[in-house]
Protein backbone atom coordinates (compact mmCIF):
# COMPACT_ATOMS: atom_id res chain seq x y z
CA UNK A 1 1.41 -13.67 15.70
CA UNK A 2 2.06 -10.57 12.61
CA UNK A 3 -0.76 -10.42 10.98
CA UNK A 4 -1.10 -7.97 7.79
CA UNK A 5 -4.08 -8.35 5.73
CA UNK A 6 -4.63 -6.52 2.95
CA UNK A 7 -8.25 -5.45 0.96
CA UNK A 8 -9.13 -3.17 -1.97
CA UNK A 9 -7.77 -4.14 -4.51
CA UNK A 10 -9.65 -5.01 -7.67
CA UNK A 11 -9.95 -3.84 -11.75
CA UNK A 12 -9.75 -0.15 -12.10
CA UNK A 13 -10.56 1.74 -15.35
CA UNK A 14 -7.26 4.51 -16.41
CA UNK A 15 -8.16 6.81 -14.74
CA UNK A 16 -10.28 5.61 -11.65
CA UNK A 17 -9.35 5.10 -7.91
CA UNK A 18 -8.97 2.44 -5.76
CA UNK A 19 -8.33 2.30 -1.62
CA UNK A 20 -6.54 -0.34 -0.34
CA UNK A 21 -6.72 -1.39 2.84
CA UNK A 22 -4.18 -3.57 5.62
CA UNK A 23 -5.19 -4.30 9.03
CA UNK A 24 -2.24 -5.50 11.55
CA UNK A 25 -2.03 -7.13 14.61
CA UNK A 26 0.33 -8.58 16.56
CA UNK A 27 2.80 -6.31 16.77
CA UNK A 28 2.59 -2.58 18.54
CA UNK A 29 1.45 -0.86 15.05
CA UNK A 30 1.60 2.85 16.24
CA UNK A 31 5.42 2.53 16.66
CA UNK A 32 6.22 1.34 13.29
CA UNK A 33 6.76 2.94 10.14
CA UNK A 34 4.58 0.98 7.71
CA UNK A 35 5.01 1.23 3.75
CA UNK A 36 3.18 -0.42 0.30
CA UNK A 37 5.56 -2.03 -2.55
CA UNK A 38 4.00 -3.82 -5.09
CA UNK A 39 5.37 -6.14 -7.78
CA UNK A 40 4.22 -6.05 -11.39
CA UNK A 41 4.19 -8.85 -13.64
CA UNK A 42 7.41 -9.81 -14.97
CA UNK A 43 8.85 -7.14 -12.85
CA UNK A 44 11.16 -6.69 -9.33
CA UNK A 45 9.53 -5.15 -6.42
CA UNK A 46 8.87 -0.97 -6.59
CA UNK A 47 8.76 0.60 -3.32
CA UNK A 48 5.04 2.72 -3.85
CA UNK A 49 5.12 4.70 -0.11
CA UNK A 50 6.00 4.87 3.31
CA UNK A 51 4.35 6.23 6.77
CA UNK A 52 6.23 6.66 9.77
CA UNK A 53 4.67 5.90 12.71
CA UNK A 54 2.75 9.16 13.93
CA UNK A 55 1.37 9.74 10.17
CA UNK A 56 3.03 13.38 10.29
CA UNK A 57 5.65 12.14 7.57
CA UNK A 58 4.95 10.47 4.14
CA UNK A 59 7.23 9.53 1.18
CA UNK A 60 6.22 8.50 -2.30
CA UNK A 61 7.66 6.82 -5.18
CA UNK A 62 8.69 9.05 -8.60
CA UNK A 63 5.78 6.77 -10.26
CA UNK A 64 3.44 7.64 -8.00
CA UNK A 65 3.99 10.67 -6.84
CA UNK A 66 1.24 12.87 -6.96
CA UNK A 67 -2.08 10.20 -7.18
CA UNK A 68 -1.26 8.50 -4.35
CA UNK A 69 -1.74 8.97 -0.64
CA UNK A 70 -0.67 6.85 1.80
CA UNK A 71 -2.50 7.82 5.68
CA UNK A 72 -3.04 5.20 8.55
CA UNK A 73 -5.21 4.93 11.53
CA UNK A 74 -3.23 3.95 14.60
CA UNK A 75 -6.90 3.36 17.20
CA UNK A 76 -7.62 0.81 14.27
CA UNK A 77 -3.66 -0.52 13.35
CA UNK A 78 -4.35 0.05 9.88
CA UNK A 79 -2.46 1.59 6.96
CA UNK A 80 -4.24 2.91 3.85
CA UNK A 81 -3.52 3.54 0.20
CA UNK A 82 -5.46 6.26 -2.09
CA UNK A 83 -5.31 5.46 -5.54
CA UNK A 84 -6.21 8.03 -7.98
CA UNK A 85 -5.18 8.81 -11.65
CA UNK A 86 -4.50 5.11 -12.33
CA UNK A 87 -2.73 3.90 -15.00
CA UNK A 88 -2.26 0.63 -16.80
CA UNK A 89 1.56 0.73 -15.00
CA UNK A 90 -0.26 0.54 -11.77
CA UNK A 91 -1.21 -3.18 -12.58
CA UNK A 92 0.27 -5.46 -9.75
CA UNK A 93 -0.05 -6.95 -6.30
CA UNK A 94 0.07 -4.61 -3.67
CA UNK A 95 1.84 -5.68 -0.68
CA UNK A 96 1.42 -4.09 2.82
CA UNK A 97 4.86 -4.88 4.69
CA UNK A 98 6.30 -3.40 8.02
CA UNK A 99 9.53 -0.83 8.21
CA UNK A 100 12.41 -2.89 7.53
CA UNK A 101 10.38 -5.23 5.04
CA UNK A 102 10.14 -7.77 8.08
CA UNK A 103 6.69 -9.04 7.54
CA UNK A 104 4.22 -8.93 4.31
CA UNK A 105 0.88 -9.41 3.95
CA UNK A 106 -0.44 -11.45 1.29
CA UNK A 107 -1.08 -8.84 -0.65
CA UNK A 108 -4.17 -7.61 -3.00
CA UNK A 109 -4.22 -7.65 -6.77
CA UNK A 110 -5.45 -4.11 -8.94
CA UNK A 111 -5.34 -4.06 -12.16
CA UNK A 112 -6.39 -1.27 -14.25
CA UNK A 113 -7.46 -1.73 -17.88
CA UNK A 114 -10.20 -0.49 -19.86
């Protein structure tokens, strides 16, 4: 069956990085577009990035635009997320999910305070 598991996540400091991590299975990962949301607290789900299949093409959210980068590794069907620059607004659960939003992880929790 899908599987998407997620990894990384953790409390940052402003400022600090964090790589998150989502291994797949079950599905043939090099022909899918993959793509990060997350959900804050007390807030609807933000679309963070996407990565089409081959890697060549990335898209980032406004919000993130800029610390972020999004890359994948198709001979290891997994999808990665740098985090640099964070900020407090980067607090949320981090969700790994496949083009079309079709199947989620159970995503990882960051959190950046001081």
């Amino acid at each position: 069956q899908v599987q998407l598991v997620e990894s990384g996540g953790g409390l940052a400091q402003p400022g600090g990085s964090l790589r998150l991590s989502c291994a797949a299975s079950g599905f043939p990962f090099s022909t899918i577009t993959m793509t990060w949301v997350r959900k804050a607290p007390g807030k609807g789900l933000e679309w963070v990035s996407d990565i089409n299949s081959s890697g060549v093409n990335t898209y980032y959210g406004d919000s993130v635009k800029g610390r972020f980068t999004i890359s994948r590794d198709n001979t290891k069907n997994a999808v990665y997320l740098q985090m640099n620059s964070l900020k407090p607004e980067d607090t949320a659960v981090y969700y790994c999910v496949t083009s079309g939003y079709k199947y989620w992880g159970q995503g990882t929790q960051v959190a950046v305070s001081s």
